[in-house]
Structures are given as structure tokens and as C-alpha cells.
PDB file of N, CA and C in Angstrom:
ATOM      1  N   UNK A   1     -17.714 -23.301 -60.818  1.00  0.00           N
ATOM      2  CA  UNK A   1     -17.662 -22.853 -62.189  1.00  0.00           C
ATOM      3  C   UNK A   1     -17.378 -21.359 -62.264  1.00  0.00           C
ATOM      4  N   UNK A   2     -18.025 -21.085 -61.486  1.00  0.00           N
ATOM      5  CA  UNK A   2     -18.198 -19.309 -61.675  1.00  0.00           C
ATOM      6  C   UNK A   2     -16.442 -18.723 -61.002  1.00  0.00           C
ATOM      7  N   UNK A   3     -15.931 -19.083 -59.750  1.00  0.00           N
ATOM      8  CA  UNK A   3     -14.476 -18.903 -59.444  1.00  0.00           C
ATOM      9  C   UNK A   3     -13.597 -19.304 -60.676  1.00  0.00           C
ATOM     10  N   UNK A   4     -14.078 -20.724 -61.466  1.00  0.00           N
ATOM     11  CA  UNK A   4     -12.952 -20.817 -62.682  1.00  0.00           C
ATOM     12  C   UNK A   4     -12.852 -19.620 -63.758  1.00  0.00           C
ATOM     13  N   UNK A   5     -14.271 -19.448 -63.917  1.00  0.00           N
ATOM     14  CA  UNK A   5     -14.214 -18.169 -64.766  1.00  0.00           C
ATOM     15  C   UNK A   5     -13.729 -17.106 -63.812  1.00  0.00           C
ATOM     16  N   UNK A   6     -13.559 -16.569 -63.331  1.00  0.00           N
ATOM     17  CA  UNK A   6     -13.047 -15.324 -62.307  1.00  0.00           C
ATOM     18  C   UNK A   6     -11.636 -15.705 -62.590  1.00  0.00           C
ATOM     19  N   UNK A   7     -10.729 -16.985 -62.348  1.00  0.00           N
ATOM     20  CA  UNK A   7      -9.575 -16.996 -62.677  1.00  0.00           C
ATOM     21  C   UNK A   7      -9.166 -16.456 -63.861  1.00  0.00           C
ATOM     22  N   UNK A   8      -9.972 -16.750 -64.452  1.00  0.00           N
ATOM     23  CA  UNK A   8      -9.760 -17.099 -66.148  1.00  0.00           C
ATOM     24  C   UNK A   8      -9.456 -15.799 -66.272  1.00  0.00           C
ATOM     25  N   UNK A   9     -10.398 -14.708 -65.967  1.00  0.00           N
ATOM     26  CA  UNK A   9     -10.440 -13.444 -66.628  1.00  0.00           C
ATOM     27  C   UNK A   9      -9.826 -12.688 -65.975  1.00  0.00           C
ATOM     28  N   UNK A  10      -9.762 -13.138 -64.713  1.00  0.00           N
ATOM     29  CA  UNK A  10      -9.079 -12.187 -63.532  1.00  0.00           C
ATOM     30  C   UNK A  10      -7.318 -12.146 -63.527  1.00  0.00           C
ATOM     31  N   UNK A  11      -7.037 -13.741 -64.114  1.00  0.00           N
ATOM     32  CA  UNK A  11      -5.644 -13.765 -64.000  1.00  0.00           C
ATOM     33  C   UNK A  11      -4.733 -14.603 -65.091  1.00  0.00           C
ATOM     34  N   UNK A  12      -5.835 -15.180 -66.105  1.00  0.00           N
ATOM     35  CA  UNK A  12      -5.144 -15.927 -67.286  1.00  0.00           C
ATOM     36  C   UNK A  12      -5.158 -14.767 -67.667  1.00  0.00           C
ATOM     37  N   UNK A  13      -6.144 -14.206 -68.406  1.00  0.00           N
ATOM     38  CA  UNK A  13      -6.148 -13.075 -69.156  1.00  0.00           C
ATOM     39  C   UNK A  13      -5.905 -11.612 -68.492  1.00  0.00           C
ATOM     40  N   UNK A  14      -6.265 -11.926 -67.170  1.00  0.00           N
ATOM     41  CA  UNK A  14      -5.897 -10.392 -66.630  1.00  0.00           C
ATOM     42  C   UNK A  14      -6.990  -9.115 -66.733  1.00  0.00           C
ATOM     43  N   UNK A  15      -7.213  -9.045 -65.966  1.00  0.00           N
ATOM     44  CA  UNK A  15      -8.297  -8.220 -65.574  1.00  0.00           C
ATOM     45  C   UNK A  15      -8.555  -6.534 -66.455  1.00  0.00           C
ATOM     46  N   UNK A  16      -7.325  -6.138 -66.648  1.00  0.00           N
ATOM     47  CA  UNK A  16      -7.119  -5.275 -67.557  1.00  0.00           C
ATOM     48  C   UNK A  16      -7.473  -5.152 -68.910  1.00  0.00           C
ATOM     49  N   UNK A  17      -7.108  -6.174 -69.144  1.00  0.00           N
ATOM     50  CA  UNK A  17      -7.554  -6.634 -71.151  1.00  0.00           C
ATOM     51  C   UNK A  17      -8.626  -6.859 -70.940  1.00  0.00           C
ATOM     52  N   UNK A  18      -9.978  -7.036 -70.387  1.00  0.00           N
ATOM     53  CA  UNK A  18     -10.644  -6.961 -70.776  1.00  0.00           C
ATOM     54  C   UNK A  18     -11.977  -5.571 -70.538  1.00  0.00           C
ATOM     55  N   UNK A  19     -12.555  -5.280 -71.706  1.00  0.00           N
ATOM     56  CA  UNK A  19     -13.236  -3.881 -71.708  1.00  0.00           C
ATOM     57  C   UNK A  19     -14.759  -4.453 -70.454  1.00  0.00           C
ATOM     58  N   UNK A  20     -15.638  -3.258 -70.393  1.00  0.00           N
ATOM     59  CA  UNK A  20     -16.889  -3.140 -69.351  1.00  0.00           C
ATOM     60  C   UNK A  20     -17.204  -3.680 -70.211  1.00  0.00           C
ATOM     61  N   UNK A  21     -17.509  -3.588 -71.324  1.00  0.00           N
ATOM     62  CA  UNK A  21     -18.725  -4.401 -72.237  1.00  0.00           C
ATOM     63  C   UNK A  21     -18.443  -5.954 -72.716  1.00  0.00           C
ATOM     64  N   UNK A  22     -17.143  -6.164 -72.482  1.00  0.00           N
ATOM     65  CA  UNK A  22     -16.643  -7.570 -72.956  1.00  0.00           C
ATOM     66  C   UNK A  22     -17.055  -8.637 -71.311  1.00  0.00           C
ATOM     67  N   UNK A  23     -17.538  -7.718 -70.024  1.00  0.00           N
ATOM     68  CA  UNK A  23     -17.659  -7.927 -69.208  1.00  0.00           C
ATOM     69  C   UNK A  23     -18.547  -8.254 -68.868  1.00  0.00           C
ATOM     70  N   UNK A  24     -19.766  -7.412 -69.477  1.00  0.00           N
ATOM     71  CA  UNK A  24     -21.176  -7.514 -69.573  1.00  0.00           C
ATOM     72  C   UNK A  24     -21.235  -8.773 -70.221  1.00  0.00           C
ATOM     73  N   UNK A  25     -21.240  -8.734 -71.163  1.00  0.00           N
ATOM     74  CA  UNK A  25     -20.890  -9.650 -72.309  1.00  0.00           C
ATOM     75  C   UNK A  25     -20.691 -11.273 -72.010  1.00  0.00           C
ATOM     76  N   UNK A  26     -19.902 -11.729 -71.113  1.00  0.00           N
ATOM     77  CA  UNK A  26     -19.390 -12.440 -69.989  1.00  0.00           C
ATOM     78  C   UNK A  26     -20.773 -13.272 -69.152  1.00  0.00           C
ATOM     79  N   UNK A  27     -20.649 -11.840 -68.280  1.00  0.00           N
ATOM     80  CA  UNK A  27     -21.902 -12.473 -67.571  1.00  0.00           C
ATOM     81  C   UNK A  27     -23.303 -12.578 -68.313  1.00  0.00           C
ATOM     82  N   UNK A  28     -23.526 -11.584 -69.157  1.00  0.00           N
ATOM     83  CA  UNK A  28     -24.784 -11.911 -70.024  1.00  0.00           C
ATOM     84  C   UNK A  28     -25.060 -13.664 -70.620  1.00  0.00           C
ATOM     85  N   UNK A  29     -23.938 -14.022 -70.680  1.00  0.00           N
ATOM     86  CA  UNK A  29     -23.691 -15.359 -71.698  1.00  0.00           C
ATOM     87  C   UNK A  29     -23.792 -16.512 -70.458  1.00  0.00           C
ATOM     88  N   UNK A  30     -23.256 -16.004 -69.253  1.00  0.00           N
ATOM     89  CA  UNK A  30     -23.168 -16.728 -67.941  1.00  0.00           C
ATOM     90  C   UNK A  30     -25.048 -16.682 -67.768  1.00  0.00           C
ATOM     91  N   UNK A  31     -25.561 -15.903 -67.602  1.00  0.00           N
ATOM     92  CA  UNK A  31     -27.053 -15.523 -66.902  1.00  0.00           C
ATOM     93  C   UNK A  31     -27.873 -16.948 -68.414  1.00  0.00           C
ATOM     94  N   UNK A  32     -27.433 -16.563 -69.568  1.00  0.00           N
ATOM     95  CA  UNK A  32     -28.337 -16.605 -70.665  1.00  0.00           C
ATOM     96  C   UNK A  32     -27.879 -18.587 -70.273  1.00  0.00           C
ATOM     97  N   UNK A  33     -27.229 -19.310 -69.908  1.00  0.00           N
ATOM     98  CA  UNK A  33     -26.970 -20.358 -69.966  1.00  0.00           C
ATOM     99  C   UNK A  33     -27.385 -21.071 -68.465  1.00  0.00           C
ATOM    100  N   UNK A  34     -27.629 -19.840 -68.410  1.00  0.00           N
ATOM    101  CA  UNK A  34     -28.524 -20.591 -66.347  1.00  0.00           C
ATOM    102  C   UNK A  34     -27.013 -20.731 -65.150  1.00  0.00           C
ATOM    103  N   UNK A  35     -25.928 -19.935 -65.581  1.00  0.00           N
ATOM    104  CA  UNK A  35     -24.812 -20.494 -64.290  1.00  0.00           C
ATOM    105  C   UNK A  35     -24.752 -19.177 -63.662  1.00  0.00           C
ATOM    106  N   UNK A  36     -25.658 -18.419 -64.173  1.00  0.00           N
ATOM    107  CA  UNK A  36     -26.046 -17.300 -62.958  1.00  0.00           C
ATOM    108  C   UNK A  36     -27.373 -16.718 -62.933  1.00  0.00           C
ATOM    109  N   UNK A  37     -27.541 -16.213 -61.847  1.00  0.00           N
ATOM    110  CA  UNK A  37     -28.786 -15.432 -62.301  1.00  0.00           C
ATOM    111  C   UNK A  37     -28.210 -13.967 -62.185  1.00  0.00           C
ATOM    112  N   UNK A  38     -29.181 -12.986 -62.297  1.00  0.00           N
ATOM    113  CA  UNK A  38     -28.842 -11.939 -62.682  1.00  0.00           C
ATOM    114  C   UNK A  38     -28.264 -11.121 -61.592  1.00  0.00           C
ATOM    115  N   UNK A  39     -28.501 -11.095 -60.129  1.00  0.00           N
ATOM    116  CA  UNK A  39     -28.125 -10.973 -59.448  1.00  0.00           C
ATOM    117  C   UNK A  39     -26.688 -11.049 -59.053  1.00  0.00           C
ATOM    118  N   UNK A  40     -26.536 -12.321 -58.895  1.00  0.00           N
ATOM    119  CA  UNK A  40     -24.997 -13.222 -59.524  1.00  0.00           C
ATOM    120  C   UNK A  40     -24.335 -12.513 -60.543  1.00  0.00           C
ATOM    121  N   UNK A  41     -24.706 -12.182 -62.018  1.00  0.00           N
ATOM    122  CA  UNK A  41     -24.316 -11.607 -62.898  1.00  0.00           C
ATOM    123  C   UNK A  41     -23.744  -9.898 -62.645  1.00  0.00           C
ATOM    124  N   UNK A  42     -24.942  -9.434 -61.895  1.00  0.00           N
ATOM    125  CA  UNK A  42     -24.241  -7.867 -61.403  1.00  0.00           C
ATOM    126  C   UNK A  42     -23.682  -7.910 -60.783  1.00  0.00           C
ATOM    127  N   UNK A  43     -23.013  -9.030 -59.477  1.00  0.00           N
ATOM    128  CA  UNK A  43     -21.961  -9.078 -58.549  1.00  0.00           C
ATOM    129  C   UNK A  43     -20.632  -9.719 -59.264  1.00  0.00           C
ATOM    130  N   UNK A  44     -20.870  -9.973 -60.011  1.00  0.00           N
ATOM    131  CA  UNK A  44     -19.512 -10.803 -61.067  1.00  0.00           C
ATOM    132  C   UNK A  44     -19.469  -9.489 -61.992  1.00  0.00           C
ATOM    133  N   UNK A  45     -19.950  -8.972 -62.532  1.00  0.00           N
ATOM    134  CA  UNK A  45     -19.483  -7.461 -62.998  1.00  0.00           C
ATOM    135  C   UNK A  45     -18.695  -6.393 -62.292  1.00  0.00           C
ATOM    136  N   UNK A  46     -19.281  -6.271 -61.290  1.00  0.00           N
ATOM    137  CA  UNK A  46     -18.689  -5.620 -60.032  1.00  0.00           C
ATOM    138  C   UNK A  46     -17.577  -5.694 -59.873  1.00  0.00           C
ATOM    139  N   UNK A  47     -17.473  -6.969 -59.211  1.00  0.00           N
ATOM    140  CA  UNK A  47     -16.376  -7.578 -58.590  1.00  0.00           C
ATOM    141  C   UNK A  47     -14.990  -7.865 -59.962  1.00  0.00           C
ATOM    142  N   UNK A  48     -15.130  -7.979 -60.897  1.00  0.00           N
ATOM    143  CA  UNK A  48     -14.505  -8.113 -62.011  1.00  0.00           C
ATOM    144  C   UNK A  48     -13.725  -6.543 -62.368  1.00  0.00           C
ATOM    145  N   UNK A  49     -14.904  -5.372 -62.470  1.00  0.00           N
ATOM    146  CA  UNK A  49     -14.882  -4.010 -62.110  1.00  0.00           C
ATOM    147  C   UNK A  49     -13.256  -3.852 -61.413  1.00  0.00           C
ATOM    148  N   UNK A  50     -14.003  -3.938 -60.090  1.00  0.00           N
ATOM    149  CA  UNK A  50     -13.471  -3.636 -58.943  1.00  0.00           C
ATOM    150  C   UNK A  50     -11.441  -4.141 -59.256  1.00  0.00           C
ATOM    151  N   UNK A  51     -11.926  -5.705 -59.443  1.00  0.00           N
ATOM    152  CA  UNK A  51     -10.887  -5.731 -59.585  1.00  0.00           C
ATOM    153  C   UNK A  51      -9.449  -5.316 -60.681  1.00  0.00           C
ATOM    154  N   UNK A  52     -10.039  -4.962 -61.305  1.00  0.00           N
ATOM    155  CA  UNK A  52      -9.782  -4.451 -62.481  1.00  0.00           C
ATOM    156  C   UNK A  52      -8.899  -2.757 -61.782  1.00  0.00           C
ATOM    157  N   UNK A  53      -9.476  -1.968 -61.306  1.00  0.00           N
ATOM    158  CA  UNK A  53      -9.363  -0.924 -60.463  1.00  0.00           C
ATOM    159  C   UNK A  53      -7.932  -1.294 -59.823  1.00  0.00           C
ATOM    160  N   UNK A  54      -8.249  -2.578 -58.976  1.00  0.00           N
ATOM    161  CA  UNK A  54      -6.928  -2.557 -58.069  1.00  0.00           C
ATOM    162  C   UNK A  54      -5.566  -3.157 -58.859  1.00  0.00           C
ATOM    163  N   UNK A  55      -6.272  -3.911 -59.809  1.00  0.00           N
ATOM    164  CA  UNK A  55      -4.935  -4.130 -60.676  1.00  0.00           C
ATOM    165  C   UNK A  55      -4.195  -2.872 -61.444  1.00  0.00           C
ATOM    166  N   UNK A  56      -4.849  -1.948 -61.594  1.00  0.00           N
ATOM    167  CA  UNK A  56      -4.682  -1.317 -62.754  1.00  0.00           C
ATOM    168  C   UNK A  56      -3.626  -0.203 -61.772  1.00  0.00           C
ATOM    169  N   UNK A  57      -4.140   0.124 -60.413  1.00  0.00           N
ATOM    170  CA  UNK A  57      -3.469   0.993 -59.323  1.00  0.00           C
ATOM    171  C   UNK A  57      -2.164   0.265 -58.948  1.00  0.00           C
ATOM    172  N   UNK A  58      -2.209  -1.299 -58.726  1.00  0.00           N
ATOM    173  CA  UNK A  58      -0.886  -1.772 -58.803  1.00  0.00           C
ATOM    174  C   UNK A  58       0.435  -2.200 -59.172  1.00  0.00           C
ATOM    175  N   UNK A  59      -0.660  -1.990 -60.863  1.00  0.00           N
ATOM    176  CA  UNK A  59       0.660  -1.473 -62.073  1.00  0.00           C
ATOM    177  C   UNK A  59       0.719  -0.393 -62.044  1.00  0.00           C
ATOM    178  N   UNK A  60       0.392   0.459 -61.783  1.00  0.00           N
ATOM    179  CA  UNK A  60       0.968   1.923 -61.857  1.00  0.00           C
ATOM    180  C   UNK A  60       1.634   2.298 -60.357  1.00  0.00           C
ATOM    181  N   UNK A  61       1.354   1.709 -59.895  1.00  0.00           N
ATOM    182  CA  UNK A  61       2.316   1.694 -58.388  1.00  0.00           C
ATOM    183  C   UNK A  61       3.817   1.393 -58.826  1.00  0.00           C
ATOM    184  N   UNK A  62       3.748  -0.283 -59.272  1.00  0.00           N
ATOM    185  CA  UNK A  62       4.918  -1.042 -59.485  1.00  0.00           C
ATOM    186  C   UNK A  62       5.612  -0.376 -60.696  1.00  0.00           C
ATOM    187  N   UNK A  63       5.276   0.408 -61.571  1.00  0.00           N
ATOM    188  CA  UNK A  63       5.501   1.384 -62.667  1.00  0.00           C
ATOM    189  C   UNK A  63       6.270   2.843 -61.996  1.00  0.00           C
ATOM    190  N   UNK A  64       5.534   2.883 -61.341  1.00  0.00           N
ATOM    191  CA  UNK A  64       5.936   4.625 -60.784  1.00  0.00           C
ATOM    192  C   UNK A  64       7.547   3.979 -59.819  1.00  0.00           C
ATOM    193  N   UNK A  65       7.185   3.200 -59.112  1.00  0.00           N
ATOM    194  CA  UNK A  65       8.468   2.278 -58.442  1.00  0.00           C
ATOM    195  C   UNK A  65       9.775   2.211 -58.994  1.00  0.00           C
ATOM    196  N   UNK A  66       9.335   1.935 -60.250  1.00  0.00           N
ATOM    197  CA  UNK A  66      10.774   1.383 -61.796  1.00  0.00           C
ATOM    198  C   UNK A  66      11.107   2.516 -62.078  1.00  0.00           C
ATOM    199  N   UNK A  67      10.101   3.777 -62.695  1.00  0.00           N
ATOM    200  CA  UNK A  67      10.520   4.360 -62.841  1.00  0.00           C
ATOM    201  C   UNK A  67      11.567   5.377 -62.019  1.00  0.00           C
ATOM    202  N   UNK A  68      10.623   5.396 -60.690  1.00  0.00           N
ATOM    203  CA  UNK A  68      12.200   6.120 -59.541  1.00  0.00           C
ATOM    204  C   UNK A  68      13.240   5.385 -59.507  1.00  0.00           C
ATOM    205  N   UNK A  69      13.578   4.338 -59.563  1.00  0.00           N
ATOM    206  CA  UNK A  69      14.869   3.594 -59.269  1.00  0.00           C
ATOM    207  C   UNK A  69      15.391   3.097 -60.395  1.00  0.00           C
ATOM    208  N   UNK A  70      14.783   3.503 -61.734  1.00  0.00           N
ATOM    209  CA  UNK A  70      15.708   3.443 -63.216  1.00  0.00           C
ATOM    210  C   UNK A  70      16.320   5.207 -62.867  1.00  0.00           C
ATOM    211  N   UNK A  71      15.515   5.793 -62.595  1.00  0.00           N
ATOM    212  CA  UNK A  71      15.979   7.834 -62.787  1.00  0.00           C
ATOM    213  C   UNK A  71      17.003   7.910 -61.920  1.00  0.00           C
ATOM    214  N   UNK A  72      16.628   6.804 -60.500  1.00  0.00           N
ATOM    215  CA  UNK A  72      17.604   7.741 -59.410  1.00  0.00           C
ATOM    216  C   UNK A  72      19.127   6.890 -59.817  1.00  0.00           C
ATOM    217  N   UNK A  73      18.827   5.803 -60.786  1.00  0.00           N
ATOM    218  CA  UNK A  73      20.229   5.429 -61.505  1.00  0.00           C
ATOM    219  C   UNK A  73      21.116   6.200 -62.374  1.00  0.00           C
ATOM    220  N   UNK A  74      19.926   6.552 -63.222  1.00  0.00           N
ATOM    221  CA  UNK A  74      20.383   6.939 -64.276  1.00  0.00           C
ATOM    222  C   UNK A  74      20.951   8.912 -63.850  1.00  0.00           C
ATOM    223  N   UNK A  75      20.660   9.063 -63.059  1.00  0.00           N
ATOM    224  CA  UNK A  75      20.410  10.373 -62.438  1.00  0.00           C
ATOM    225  C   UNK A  75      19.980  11.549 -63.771  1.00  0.00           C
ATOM    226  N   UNK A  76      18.892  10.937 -64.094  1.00  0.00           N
ATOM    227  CA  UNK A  76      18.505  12.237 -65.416  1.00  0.00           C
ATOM    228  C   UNK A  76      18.332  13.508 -64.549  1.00  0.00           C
ATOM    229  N   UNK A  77      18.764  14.541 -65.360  1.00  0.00           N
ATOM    230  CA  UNK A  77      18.390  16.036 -64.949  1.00  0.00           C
ATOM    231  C   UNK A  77      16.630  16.238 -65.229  1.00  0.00           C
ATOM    232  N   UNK A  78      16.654  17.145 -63.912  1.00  0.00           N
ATOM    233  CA  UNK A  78      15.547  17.598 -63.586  1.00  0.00           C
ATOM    234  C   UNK A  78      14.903  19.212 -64.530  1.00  0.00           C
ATOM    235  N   UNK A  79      14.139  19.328 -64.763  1.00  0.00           N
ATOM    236  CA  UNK A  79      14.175  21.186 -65.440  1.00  0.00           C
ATOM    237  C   UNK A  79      14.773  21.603 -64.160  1.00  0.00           C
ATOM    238  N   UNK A  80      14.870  21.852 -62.946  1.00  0.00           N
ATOM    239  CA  UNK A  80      15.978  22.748 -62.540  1.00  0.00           C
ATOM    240  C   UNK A  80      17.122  22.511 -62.618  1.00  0.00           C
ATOM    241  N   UNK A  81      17.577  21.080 -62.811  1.00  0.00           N
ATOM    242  CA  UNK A  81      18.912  21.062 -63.348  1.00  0.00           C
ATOM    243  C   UNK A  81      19.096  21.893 -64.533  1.00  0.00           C
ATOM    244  N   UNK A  82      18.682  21.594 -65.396  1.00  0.00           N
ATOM    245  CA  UNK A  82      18.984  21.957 -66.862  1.00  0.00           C
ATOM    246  C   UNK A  82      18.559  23.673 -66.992  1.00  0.00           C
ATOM    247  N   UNK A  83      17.649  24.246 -66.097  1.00  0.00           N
ATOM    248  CA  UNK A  83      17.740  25.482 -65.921  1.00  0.00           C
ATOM    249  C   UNK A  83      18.682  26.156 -65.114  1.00  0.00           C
ATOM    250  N   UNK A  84      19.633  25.312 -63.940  1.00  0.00           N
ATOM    251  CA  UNK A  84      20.964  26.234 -63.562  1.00  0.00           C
ATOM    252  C   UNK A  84      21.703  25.827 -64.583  1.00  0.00           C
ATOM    253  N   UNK A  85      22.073  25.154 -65.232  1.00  0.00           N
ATOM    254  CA  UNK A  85      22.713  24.503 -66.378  1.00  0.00           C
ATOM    255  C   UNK A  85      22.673  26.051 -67.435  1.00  0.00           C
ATOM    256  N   UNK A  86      21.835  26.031 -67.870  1.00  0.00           N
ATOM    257  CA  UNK A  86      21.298  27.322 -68.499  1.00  0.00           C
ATOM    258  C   UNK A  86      21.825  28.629 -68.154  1.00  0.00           C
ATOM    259  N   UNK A  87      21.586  28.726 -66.931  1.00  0.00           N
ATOM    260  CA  UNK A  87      22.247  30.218 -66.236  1.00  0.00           C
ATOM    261  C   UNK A  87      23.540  30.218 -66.141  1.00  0.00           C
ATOM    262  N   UNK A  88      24.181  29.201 -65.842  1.00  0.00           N
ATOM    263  CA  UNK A  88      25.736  29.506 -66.169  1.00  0.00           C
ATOM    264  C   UNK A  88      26.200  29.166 -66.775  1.00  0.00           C
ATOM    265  N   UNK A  89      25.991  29.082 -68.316  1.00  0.00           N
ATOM    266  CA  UNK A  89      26.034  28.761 -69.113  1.00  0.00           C
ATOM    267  C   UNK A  89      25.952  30.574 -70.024  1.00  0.00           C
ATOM    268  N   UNK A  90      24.741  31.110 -69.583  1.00  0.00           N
ATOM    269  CA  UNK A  90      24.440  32.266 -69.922  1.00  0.00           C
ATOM    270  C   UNK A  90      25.500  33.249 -69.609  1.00  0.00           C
ATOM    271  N   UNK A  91      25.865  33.285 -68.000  1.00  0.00           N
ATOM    272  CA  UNK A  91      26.682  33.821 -67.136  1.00  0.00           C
ATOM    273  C   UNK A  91      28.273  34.132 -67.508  1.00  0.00           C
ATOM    274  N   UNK A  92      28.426  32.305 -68.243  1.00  0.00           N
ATOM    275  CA  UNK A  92      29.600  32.224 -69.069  1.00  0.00           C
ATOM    276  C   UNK A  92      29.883  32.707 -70.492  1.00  0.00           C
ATOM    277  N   UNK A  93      28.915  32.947 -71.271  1.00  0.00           N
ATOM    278  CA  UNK A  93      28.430  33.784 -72.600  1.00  0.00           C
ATOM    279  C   UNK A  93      29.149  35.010 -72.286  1.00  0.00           C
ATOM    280  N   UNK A  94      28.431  35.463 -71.148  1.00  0.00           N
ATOM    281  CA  UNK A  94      28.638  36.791 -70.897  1.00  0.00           C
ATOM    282  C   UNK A  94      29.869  37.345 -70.517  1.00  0.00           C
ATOM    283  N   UNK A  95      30.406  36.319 -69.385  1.00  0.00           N
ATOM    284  CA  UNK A  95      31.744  36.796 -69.870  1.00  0.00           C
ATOM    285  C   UNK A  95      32.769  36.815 -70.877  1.00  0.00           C
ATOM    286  N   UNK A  96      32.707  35.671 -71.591  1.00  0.00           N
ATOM    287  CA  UNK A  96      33.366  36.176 -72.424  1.00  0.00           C
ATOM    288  C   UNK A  96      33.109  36.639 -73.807  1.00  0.00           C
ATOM    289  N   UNK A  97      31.804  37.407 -73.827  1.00  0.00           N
ATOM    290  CA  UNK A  97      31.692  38.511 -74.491  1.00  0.00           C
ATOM    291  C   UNK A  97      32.522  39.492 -73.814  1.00  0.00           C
ATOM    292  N   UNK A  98      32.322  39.565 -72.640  1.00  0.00           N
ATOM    293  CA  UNK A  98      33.273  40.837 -72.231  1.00  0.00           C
ATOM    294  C   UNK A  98      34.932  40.702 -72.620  1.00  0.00           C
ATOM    295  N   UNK A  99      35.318  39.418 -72.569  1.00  0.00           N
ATOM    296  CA  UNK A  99      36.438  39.436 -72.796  1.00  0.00           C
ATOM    297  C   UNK A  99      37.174  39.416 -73.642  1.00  0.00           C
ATOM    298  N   UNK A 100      36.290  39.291 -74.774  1.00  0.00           N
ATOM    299  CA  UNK A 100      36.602  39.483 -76.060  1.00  0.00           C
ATOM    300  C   UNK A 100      36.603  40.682 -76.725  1.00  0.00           C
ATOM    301  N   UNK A 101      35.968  41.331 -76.009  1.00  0.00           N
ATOM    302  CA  UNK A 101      35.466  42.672 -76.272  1.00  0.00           C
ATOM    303  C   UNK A 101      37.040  44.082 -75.159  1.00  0.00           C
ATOM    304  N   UNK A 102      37.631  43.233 -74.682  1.00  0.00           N
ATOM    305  CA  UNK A 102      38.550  43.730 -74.232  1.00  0.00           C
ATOM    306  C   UNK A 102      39.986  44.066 -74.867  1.00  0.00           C
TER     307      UNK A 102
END
């Protein structure tokens, strides 16, 4: 019973969506109906916790991933791009102020 619920929350719903207190909450209702004891209940918090942690590091892994290999497509400029961009740009102002000025 207790692994079905772990699926349930861990991977129907996903470990993310749900808050610490919706967690508590969970096992409180688990303890209050006798399919845990409390013991049980703080290791199913935990472990719910926990996992929650590693999901949350492996979307932002698989996130940080997309994002390098959408950028290194798209090749967006970097601020130092767009700051030599800037300087000769400036560089070019300048001359032809001068050359106008000639």
C-alpha cells in the first residue's frame, strides 16, 4: 500500500507539485488510518523530501542541458559580444566624425 502511494505522489503526480505540508498532510492521514505508524510516517516524509530534492536537481540539470544546446544553436551574443560590438561601433562613430569634419 504504502509503495502505491509513493508511486502515486512520487511519479503520477510528481514529486515536485507537491508542497512539505501537503506531505505532512499525506502521511498524517496515512498514520491517522493505521497504514503507518509514526515512525513509518517520518520516513515517508523524508524519503518523499529527499526525493523531491533529486527530482528537482534533475530538472534543472536537463534544463541547464536545453538551454546550452538551444544557445549554442542559436549562437545568441554574449555581453562580451555585444560589448566589442559596441566598441567598434564607437570606433566607427569616431571616424567618421572625423571625416566629416574634413
Amino acid at each position: 500500500m504504502i509503495e502505491k502511494i509513493k508511486k502515486l505522489g512520487l511519479f503520477g503526480i510528481g514529486a515536485l507539485a507537491l508542497s512539505e505540508e501537503k506531505i505532512n498532510e499525506i502521511a498524517k492521514e496515512l498514520i491517522d488510518k493505521g497504514e503507518l505508524n509514526k515512525e513509518e510516517g517520518k520516513k515517508f516524509v523524508r524519503e518523499v523530501i529527499e526525493e523531491q530534492k533529486k527530482q528537482k536537481e534533475e530538472m534543472e540539470k536537463c534544463i541547464s542541458e536545453i538551454v546550452k544546446e538551444v544557445s549554442g544553436k542559436a549562437r545568441i551574443e554574449t555581453r562580451e559580444d555585444i560589448k566589442r560590438i559596441e566598441v567598434k561601433i564607437d570606433k566607427i562613430e569616431v571616424e567618421i566624425k572625423k571625416l566629416s569634419e574634413q
